[in-house]
Protein backbone atom coordinates (compact mmCIF):
# COMPACT_ATOMS: atom_id res chain seq x y z
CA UNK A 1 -2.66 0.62 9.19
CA UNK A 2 -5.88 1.29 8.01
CA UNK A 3 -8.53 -0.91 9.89
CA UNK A 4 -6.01 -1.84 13.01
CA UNK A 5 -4.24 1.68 13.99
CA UNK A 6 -6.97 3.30 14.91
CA UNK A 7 -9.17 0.36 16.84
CA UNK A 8 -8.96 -3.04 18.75
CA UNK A 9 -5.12 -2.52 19.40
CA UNK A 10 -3.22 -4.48 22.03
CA UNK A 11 -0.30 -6.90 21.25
CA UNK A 12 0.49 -4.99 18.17
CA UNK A 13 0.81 -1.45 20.25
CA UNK A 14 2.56 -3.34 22.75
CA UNK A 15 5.41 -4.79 20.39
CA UNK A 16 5.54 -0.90 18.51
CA UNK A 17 5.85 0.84 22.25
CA UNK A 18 8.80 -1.91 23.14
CA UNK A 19 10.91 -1.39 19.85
CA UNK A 20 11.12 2.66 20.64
CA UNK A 21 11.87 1.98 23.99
CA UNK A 22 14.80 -0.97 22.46
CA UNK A 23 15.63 1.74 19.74
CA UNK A 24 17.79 3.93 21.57
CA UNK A 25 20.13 6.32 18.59
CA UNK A 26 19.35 3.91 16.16
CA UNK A 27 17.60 5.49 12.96
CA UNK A 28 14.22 4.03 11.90
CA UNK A 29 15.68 2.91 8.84
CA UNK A 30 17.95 0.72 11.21
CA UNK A 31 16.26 -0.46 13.78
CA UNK A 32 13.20 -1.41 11.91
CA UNK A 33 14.78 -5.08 10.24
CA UNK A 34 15.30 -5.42 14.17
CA UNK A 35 11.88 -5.29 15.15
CA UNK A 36 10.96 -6.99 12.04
CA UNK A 37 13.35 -10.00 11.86
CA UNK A 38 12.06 -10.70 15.60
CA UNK A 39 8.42 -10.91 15.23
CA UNK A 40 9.42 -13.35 11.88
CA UNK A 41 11.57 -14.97 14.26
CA UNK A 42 8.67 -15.69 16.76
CA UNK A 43 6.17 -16.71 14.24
CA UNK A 44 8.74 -19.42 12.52
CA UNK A 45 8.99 -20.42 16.00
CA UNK A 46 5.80 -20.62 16.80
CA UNK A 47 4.38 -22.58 13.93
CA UNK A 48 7.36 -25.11 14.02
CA UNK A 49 6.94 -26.12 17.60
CA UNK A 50 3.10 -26.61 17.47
CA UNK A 51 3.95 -29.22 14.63
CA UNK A 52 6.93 -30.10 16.91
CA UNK A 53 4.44 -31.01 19.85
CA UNK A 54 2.07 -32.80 17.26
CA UNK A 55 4.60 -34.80 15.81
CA UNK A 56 6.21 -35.94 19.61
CA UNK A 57 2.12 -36.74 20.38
CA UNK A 58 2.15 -38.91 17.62
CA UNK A 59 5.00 -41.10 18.89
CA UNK A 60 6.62 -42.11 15.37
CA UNK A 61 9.57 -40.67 16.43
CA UNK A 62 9.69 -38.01 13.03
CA UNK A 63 9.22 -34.64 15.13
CA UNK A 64 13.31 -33.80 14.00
CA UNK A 65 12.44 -34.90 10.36
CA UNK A 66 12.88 -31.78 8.10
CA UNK A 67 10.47 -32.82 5.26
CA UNK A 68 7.38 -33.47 8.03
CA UNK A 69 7.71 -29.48 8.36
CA UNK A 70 8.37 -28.83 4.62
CA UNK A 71 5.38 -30.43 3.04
CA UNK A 72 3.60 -28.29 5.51
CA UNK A 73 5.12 -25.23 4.53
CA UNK A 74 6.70 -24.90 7.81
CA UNK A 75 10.05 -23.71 8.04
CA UNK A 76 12.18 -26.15 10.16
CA UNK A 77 14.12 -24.50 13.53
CA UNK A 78 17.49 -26.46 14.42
CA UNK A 79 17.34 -27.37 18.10
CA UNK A 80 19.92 -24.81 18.81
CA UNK A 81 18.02 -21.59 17.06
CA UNK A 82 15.04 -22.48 18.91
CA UNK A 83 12.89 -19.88 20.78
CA UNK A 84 13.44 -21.48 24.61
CA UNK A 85 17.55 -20.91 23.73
CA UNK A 86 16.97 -17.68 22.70
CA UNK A 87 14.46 -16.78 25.68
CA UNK A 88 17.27 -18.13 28.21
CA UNK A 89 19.80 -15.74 26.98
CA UNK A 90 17.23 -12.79 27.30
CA UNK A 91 19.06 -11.69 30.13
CA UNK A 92 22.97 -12.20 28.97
CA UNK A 93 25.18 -9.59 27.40
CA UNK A 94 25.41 -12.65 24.50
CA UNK A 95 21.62 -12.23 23.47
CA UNK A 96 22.50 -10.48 20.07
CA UNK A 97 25.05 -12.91 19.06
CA UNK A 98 22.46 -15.87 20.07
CA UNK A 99 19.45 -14.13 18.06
CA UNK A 100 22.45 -13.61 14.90
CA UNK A 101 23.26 -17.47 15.46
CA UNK A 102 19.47 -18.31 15.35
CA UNK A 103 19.26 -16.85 11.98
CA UNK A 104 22.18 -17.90 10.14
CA UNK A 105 20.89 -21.91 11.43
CA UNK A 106 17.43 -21.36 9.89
CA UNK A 107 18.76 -19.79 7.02
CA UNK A 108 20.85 -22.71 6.56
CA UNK A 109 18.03 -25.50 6.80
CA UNK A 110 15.54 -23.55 4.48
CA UNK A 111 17.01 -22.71 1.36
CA UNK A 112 13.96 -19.83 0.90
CA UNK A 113 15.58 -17.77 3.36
CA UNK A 114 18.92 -18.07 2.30
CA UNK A 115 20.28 -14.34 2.78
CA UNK A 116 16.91 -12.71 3.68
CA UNK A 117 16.90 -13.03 7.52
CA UNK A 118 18.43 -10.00 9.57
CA UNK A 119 21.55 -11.08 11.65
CA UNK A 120 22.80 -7.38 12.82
CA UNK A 121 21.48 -8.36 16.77
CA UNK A 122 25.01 -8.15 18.13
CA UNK A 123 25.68 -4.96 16.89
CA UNK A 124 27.33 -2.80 19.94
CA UNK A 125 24.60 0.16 19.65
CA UNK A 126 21.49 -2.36 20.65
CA UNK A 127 21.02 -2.10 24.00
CA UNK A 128 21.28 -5.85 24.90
CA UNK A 129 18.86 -5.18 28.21
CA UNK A 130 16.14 -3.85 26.46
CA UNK A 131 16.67 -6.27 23.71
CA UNK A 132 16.37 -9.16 26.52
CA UNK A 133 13.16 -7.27 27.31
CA UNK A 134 11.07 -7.66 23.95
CA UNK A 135 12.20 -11.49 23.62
CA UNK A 136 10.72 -11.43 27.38
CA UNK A 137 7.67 -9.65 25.71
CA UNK A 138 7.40 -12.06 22.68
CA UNK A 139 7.95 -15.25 25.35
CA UNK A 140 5.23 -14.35 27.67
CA UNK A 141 2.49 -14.08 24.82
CA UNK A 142 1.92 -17.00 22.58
CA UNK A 143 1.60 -15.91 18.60
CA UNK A 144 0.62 -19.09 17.26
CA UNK A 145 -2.83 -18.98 15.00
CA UNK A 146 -5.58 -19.80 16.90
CA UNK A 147 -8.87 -18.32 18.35
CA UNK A 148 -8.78 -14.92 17.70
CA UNK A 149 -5.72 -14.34 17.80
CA UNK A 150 -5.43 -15.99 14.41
CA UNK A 151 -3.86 -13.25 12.53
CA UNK A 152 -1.63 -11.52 15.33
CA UNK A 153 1.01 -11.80 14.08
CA UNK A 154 0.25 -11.19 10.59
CA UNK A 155 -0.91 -7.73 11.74
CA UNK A 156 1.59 -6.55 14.43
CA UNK A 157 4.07 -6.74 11.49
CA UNK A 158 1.93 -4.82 9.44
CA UNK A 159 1.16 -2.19 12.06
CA UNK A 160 4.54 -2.00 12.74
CA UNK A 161 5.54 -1.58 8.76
CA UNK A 162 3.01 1.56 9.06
CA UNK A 163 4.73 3.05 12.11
CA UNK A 164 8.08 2.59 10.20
CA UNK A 165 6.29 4.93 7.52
CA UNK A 166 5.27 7.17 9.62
CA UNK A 167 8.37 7.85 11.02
CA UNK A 168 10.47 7.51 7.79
CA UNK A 169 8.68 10.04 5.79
CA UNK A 170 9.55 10.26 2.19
CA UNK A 171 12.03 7.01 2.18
CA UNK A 172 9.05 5.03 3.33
CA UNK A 173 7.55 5.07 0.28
CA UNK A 174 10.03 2.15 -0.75
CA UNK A 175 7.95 -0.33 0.89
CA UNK A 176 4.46 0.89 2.12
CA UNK A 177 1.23 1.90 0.26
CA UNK A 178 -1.42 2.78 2.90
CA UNK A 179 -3.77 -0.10 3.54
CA UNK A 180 -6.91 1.56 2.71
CA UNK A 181 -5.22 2.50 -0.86
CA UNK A 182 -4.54 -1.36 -1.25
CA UNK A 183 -7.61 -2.97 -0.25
CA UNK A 184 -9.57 -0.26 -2.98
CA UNK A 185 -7.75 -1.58 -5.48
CA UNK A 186 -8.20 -5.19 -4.46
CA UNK A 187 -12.03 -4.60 -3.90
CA UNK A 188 -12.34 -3.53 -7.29
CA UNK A 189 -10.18 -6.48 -8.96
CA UNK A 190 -11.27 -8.95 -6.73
CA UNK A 191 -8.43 -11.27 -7.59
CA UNK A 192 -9.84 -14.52 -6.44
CA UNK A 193 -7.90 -17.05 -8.59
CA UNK A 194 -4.58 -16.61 -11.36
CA UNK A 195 -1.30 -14.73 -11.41
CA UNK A 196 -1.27 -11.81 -9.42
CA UNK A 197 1.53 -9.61 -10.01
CA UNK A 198 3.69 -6.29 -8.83
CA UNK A 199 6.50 -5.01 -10.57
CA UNK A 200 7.42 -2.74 -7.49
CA UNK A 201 6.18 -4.98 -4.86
CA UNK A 202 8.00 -3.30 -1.49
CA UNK A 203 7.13 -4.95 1.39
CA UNK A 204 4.38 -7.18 -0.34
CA UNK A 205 1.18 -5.41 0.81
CA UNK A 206 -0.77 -5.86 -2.57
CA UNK A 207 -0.45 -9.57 -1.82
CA UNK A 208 -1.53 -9.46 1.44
CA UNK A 209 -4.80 -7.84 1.08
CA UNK A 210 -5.12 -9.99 -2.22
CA UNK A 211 -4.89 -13.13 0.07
CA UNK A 212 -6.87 -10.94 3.17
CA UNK A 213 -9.63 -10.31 0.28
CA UNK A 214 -9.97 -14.57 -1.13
CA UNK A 215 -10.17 -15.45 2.42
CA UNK A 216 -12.62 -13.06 3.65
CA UNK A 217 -14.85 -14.54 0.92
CA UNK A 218 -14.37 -18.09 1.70
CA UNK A 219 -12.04 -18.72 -0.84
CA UNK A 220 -7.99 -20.24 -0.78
CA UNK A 221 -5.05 -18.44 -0.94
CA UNK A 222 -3.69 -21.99 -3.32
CA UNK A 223 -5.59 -20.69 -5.74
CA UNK A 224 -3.71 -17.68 -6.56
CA UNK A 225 -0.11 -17.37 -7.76
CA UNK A 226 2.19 -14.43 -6.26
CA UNK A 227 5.23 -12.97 -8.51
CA UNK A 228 6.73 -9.95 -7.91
CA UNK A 229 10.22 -8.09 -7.47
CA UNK A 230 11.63 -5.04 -5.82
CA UNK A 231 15.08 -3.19 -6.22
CA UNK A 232 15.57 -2.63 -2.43
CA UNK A 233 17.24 -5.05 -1.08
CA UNK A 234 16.08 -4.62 2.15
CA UNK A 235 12.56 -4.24 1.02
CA UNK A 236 12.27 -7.51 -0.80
CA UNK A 237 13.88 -9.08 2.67
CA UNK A 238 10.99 -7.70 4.34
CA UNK A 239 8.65 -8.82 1.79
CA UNK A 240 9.60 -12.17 2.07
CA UNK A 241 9.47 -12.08 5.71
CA UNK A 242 5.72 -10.45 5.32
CA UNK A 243 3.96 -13.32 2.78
CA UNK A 244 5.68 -16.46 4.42
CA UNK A 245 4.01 -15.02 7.96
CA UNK A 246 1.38 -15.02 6.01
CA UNK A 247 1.62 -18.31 4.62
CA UNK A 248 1.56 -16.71 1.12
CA UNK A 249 4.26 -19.10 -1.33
CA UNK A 250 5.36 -15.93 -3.82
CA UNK A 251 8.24 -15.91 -6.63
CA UNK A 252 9.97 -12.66 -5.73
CA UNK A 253 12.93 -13.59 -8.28
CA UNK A 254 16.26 -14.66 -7.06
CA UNK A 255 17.44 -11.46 -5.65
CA UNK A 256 16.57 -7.55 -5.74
CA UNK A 257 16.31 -6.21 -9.22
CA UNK A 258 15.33 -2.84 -11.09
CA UNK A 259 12.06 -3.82 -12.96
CA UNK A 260 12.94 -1.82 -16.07
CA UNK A 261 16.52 -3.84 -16.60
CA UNK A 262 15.85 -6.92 -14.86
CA UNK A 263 13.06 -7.92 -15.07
CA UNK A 264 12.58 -11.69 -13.19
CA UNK A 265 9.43 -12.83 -14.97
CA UNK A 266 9.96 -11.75 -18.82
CA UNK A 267 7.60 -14.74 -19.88
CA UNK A 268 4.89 -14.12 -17.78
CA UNK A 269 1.53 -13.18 -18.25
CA UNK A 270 -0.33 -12.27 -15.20
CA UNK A 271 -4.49 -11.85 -14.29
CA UNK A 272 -4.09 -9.30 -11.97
CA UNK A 273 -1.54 -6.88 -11.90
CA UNK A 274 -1.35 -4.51 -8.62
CA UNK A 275 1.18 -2.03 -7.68
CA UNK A 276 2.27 1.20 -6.31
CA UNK A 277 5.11 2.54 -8.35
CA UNK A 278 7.58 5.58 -7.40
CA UNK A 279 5.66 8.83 -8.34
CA UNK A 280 7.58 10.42 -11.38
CA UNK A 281 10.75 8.73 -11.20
CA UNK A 282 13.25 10.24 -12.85
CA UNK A 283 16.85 8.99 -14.20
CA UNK A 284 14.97 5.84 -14.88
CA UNK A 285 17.05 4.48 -17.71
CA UNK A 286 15.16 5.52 -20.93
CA UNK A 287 18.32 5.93 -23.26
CA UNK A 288 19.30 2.39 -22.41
CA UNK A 289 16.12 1.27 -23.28
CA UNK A 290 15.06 2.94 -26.94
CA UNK A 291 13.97 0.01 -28.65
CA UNK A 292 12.39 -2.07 -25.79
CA UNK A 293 9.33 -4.42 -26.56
CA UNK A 294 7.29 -3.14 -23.70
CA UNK A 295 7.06 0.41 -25.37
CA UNK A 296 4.59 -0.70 -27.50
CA UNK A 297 2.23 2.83 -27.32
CA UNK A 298 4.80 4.80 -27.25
CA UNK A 299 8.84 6.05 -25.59
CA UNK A 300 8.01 7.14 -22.43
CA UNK A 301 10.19 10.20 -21.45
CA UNK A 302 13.63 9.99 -19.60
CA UNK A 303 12.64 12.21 -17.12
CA UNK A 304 9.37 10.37 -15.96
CA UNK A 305 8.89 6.60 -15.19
CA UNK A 306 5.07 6.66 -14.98
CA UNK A 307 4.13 5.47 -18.71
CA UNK A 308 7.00 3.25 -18.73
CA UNK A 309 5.57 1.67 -15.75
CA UNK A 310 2.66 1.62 -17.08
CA UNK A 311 3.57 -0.50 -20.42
CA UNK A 312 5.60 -3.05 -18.08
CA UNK A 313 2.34 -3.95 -16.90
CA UNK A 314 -0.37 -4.29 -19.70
CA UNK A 315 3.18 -5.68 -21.75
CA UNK A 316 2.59 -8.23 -19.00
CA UNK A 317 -1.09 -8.88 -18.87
CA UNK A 318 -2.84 -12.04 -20.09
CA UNK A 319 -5.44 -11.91 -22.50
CA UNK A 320 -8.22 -11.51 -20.21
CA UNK A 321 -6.13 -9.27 -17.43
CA UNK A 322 -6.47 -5.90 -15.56
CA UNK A 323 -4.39 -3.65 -13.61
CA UNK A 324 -5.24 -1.50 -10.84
CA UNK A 325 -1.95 1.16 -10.19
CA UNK A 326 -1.58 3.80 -8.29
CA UNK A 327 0.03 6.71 -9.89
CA UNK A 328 0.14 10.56 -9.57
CA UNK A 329 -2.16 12.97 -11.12
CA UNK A 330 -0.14 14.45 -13.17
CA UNK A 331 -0.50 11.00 -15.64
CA UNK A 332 -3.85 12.06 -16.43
CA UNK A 333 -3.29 15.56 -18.08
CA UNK A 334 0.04 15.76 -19.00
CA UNK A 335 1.91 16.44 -22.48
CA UNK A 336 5.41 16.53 -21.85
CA UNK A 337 7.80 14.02 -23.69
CA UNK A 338 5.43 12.43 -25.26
CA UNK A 339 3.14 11.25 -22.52
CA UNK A 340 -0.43 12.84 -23.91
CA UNK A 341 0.51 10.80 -27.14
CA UNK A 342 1.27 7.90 -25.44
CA UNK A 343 -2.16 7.83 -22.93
CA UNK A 344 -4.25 8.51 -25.94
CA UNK A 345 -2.67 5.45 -27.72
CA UNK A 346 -3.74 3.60 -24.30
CA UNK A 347 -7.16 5.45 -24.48
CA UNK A 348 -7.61 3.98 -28.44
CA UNK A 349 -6.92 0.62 -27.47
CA UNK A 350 -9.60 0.97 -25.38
CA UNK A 351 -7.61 -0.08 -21.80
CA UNK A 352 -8.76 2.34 -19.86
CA UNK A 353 -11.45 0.71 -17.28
CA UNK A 354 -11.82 3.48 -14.58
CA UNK A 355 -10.04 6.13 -12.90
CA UNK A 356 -10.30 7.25 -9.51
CA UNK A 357 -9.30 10.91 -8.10
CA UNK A 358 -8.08 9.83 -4.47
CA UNK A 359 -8.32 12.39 -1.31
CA UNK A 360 -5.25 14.43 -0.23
CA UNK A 361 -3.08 13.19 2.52
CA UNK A 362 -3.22 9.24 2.44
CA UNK A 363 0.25 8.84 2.19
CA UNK A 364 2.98 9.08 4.88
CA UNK A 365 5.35 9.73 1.99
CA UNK A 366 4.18 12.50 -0.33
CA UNK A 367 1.43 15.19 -0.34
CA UNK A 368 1.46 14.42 -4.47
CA UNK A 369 -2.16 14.07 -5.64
CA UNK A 370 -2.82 10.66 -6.65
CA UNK A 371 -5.24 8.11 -9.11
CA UNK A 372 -5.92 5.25 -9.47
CA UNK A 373 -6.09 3.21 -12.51
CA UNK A 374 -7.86 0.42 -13.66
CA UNK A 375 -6.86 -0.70 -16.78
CA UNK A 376 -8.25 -4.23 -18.63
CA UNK A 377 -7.14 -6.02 -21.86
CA UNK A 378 -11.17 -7.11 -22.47
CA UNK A 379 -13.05 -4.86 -21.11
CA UNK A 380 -16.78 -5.78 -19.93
CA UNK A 381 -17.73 -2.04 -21.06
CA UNK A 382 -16.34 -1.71 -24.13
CA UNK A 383 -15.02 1.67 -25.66
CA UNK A 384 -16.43 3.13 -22.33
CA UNK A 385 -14.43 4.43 -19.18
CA UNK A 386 -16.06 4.96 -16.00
CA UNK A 387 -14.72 8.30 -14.03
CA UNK A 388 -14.80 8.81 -10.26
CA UNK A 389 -13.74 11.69 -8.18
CA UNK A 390 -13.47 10.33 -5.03
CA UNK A 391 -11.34 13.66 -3.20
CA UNK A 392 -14.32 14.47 -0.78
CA UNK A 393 -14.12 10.30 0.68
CA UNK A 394 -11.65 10.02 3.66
CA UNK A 395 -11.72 10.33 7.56
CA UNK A 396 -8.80 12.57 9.11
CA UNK A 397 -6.88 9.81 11.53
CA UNK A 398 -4.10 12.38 12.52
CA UNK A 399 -3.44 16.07 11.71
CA UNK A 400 -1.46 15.20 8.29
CA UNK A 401 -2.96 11.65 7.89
CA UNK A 402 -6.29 11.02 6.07
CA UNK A 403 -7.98 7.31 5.88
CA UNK A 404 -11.04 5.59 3.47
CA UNK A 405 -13.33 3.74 5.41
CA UNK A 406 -14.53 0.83 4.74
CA UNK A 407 -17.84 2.24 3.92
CA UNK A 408 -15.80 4.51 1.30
CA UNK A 409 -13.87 1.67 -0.25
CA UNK A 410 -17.19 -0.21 -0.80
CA UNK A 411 -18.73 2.84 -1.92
CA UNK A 412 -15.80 2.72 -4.87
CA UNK A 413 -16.09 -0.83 -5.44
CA UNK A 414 -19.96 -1.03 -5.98
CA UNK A 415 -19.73 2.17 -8.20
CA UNK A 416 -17.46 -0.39 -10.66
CA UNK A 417 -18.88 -3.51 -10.05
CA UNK A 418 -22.71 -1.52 -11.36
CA UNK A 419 -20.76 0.03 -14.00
CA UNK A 420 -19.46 -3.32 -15.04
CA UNK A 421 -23.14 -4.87 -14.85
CA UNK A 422 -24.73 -2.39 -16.77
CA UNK A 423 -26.23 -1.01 -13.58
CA UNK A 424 -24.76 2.50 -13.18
CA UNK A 425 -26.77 5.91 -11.96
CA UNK A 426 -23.83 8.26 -12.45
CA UNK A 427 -24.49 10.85 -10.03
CA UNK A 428 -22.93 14.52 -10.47
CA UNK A 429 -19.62 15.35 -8.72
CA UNK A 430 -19.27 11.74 -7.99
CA UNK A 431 -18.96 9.29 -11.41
CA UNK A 432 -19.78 9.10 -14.47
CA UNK A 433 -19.71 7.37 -17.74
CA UNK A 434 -17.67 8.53 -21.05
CA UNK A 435 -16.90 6.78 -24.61
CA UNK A 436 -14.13 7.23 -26.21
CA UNK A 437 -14.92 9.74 -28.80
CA UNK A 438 -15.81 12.20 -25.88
CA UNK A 439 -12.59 11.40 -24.01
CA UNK A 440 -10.41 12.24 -27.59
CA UNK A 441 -12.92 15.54 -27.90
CA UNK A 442 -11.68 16.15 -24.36
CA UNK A 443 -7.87 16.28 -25.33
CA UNK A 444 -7.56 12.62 -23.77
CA UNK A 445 -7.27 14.38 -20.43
CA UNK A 446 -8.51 11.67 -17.66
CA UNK A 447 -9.40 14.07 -14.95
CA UNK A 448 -11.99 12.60 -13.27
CA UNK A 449 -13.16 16.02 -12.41
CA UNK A 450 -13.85 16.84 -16.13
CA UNK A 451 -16.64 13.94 -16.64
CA UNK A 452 -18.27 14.25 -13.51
CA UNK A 453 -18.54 17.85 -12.74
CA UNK A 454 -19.50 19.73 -9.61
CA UNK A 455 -21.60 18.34 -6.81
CA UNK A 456 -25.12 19.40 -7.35
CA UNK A 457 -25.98 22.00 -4.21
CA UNK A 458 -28.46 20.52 -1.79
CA UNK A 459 -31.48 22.39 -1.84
CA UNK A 460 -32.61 24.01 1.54
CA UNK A 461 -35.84 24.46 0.63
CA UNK A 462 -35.75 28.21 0.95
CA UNK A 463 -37.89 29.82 -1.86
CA UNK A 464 -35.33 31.76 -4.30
CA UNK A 465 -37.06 35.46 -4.03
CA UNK A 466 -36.72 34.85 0.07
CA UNK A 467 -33.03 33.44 -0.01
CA UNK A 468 -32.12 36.90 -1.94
CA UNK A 469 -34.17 39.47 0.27
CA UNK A 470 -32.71 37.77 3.78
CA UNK A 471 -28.87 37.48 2.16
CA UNK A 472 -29.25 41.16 0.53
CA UNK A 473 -30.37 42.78 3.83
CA UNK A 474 -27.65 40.87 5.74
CA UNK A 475 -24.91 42.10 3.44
CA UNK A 476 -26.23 45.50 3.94
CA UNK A 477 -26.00 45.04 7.65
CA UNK A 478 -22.78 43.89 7.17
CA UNK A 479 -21.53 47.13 4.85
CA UNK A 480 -23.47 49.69 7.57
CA UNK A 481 -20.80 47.90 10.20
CA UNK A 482 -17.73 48.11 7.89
CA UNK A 483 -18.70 52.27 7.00
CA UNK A 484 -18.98 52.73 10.75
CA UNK A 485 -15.90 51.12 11.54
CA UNK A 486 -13.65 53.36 8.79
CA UNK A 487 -15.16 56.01 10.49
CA UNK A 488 -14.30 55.20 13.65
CA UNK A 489 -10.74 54.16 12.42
CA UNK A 490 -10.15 57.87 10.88
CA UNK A 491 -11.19 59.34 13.98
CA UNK A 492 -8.75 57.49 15.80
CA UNK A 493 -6.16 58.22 13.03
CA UNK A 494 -6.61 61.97 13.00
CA UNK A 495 -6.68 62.38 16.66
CA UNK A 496 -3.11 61.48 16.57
CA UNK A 497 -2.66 64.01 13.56
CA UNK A 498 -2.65 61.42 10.32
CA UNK A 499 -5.79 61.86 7.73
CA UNK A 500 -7.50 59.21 5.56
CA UNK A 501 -8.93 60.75 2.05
């Protein structure tokens, strides 16, 4: 992932290199709640037998009493799902059905994980020696947080959830956003404290940089509250797996459930909203939904989910909340079904914050151009929107994959946060500032491109009357060589008896 896949690998590679040598036929799709449910394995592991040693240290006798674990939002590991039973079957033929066993135990003594852990180990197409060989792998190096190896494990699952969508292609868009995409939008909301919320939450990424972000700047991951939901089953398994390595307490609703139909938090009301939701979904479920509350700017079309998305989340905004959403280009120009009416009733009501034209090729899933959008119930700028074209930012990290820096993320962030203050130089081709009346004169087309315009060229310092006199004789040089090569050509030509008029 952005920030780890391209530097200061080690344990993370070396898990990724052992699961394709353990995956054998499997497909990705398969194998990956395999390597998954193991490093969640480890970790639970891990963090209950450090308390486990504290507690036997402390002589009280309470290092088998559940609730000493629980009010430290531990999970508790029955004595026999524990990792040194599971590391002396490494070597059996019975290693699957021990690592199965494992999880149906700690399934049974947490009720969070009640039908979330993986428990397809025994299956006849895993190798069972090369399984024996990552536990070996997982045994020999200690995961627990400490040092700097605080957040190891934390990140091998998220470098692992990126190789997954690399390899998946178009599927993986079910439950990764790049990194890089993420952190932007959490650098520009900056959700320190509240509800943070994602309608479409996949493997839980927007919560993890939201919680990567508070830390980073000394705040406390208490102080925010997670709810989301996803309509994958297996991707709100992994979720779950993802925020409790990360210590992250989140109400992903009971079960998997479509958004539109289901929707797990009706009553709430969130700060921050953040999310990533299938680009131009189709077959969404509009003519079941005519009269629905959230469509309060307008129905969005049956054959596109983006402004119905988009009303799920300001319908579920508090009073003082913004959203940051990912969603393709097409959102910002287009008139079919309704949709121009329905982003210039957005537009009026003055929600639009920012929008940011991203660069080509950031996602493993689609070559779809993509925006962002910041949207805000009370804006700090009000009836003004703040435009950046951002398509020239990115490093190439692979032939087909590009990356923002960190130095381009910040570059995004401090464009808002001076545009917010009152600060703001626009600077041609880059941002700039519009009111509303100028974005209706403009059709209520949010193309970044339109407001900023084109990159002013960097002058060379050539004098004009020079520049022309040097490029006019070298284009004459050029046409001398191009005459004297046709001529050469139809001598060729008629030699072998063909003639060019």
């Amino acid at each position: 992932m952005g920030g780890n896949n391209t530097s200061e690998l080690g344990f993370e590679k070396q898990i990724w290199d052992a699961a394709c040598v353990l995956r054998g036929n499997m497909d990705a799709s398969e194998y990956k709640s395999v390597v998954l449910g193991l490093i969640f394995l480890k970790y639970i592991s891990d963090r209950f037998e450090a308390k486990h040693a504290e507690l036997v240290a402390e002589g009280d006798g309470f290092e088998e009493d559940k609730d000493e674990y629980t009010a430290e939002n531990i999970f508790f590991v029955p004595e026999a799902a524990r990792w040194e039973v599971i590391s002396a079957a490494a070597h059996t033929q019975e290693i699957g059905v021990v690592i199965d066993d494992a999880m149906r135990s700690i399934e049974r003594a947490n009720k969070k994980l009640k039908d979330i852990l993986p428990k397809n180990f025994a299956r006849p197409e895993l190798d069972k020696r090369r399984l024996g060989e990552v536990v070996d792998l997982f045994t020999n190096i200690r995961m627990m947080e400490h040092g700097d190896n605080k957040d190891i494990l934390g990140r091998t699952y998220e470098y692992c959830l990126s190789k997954f969508a690399e390899q998946e292609g178009k599927l993986a868009g079910e439950f990764y956003t790049p990194a890089c995409v993420v952190r932007t939008l959490v650098e520009v909301l900056q959700p320190y404290h509240g509800r943070v919320y994602d309608p479409c939450c996949g493997s839980g990424g927007m919560f993890v940089q939201s919680a990567k972000f508070i830390e980073s700047h000394g705040g406390s991951i208490n102080k925010i509250s997670v709810y989301g939901q996803d309509s994958n089953p297996t991707t709100w398994k992994m979720a779950q797996m993802n925020l409790a390595i990360r210590g992250i307490d989140a109400d992903l609703g009971r079960f998997s459930a479509d958004t539109f139909f289901s929707d797990c938090h009706p009553q709430l009301k969130a700060d921050y909203i953040l999310a990533n939701p299938p680009f131009n979904l189709s077959g969404w479920g509009q003519d079941k939904l005519l009269k629905d509350v959230r469509w309060q700017y307008g129905l969005p079309p049956a054959g596109n989910a983006n402004f119905a998305w988009l009303q799920h989340m300001i319908w579920h905004l508090a009073p003082n909340g913004r959203v940051g959403v990912v969603l393709a280009n097409g959102s910002l120009s287009s008139q079919s079904g309704g949709e121009g009416d329905i982003r210039r009733s957005i537009i009026q009501a003055d929600l639009v914050d920012c929008i940011v034209a991203m660069p080509p090729q950031l996602f493993y899933t689609t070559q779809i151009p993509a925006s962002l959008w910041f949207l805000a119930k009370n804006k700090r700028q009000k009836g003004k929107t703040l435009f950046i074209d951002a398509r020239s930012l990115g490093t190439m990290v692979t032939r087909k994959l590009r990356e923002l820096t960190e130095g381009d993320i910040a570059k995004i962030a401090e464009t808002y946060n001076a545009f917010v203050d009152g600060t703001l130089r626009e600077e041609q081709g880059f941002c700039a500032v519009a009111d509303t009346r100028r974005i209706v004169e403009m059709g209520c087309v949010l193309t970044p491109g339109r407001y900023v315009g084109l990159p002013q060229a960097k002058d060379d310092g050539e004098p004009f009357e020079e520049k022309m006199g040097r490029l006019t004789a070298e284009l004459s040089e050029l046409l001398a060589k191009s005459r004297e090569a046709e001529d050469q050509i139809r001598e060729q030509l008629g030699q072998i008896g063909y003639q060019i008029e």
